[in-house]
Each structure stands twice: as C-alpha cells, then as structure tokens.
Protein backbone atom coordinates (compact mmCIF):
# COMPACT_ATOMS: atom_id res chain seq x y z
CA UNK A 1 56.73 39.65 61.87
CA UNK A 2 57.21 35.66 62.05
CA UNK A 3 54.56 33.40 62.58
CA UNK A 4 56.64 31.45 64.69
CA UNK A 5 57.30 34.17 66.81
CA UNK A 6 59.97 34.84 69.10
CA UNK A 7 61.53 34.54 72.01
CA UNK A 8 63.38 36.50 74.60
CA UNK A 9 67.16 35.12 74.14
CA UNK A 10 66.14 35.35 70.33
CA UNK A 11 65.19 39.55 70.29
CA UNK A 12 68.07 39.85 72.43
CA UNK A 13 70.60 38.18 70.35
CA UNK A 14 68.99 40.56 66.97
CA UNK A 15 69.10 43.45 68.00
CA UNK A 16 71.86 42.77 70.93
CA UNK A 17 70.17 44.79 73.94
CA UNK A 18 69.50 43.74 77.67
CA UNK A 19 66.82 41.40 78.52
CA UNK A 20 64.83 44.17 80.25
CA UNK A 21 65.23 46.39 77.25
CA UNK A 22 63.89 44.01 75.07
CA UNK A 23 60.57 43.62 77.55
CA UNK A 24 60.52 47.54 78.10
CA UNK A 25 60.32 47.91 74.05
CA UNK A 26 57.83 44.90 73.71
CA UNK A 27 55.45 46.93 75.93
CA UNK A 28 56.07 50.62 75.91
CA UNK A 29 56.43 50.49 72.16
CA UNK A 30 54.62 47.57 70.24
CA UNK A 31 51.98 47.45 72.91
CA UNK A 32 51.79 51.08 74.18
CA UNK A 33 52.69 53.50 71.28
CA UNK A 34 51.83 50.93 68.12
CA UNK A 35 48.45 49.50 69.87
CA UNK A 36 49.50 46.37 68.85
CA UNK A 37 48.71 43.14 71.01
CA UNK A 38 51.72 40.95 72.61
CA UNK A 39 50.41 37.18 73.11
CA UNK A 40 53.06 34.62 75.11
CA UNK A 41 52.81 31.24 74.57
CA UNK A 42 55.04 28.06 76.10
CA UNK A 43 55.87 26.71 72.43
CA UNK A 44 56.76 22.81 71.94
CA UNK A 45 60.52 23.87 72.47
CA UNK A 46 59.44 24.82 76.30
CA UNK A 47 60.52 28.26 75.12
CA UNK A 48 58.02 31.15 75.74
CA UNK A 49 57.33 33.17 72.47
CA UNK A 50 55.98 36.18 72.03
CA UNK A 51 53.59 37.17 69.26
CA UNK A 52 52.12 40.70 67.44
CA UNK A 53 49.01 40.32 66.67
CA UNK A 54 46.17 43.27 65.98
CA UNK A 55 44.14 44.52 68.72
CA UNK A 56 41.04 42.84 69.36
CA UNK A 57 41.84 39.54 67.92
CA UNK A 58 41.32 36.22 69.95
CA UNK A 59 44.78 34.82 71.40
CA UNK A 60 44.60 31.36 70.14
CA UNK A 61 43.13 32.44 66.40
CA UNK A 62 46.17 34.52 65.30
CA UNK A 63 49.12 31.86 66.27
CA UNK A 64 50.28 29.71 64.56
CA UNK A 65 49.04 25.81 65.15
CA UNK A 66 52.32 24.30 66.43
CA UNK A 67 52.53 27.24 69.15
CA UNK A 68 48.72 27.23 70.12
C-alpha cells in the first residue's frame, strides 16, 4: 500500500486492465473478499485517489494530510 494512494488511470496503467476491471477488483476483492475499507478522496492534483485502510477506522484519520 502507498500512503499517497492511487488513482484510477494509475491501477490501470500497473497492472494494465480496463477501467471497470480495476473498480470491479477494488470492490469485489479488497472490499468484499479482504474486508478491507476503500476511502476516495479529490487529492490537491484534482485527481480522485483511492485508499485501503482497515475496517472500522475513521476516513479522514488513516490518509495521509496532503489528501485529507
């Protein structure tokens, strides 16, 4: 995981998938099978990025300062 997160065009551009294959693995498989939470954020660059963070924990608490 980064603490900066990331964002759509940069998942697809790793791992080189669709743009609706990268949202169908951010929540059938970090959200739905890992029970991990997925927090969006606009960031400074206007760009929204999306962040892991354990279940449970308040949204603004786990990012990072700069994306909060």
């Amino acid at each position: 995981m980064r603490p900066a997160g990331a964002s759509i065009g940069e998942l697809i551009h790793v791992t080189g998938w669709r743009e609706h294959s990268v949202r169908a693995a951010l929540t059938g498989i970090v959200r739905g099978r890992l029970g991990l939470k997925i927090t969006s954020v606009k960031s400074y660059d206007r760009l929204r990025r999306y962040y892991v963070t354990a279940p449970g924990t308040p949204d603004k608490q786990a990012l990072p300062k700069e994306a909060a």
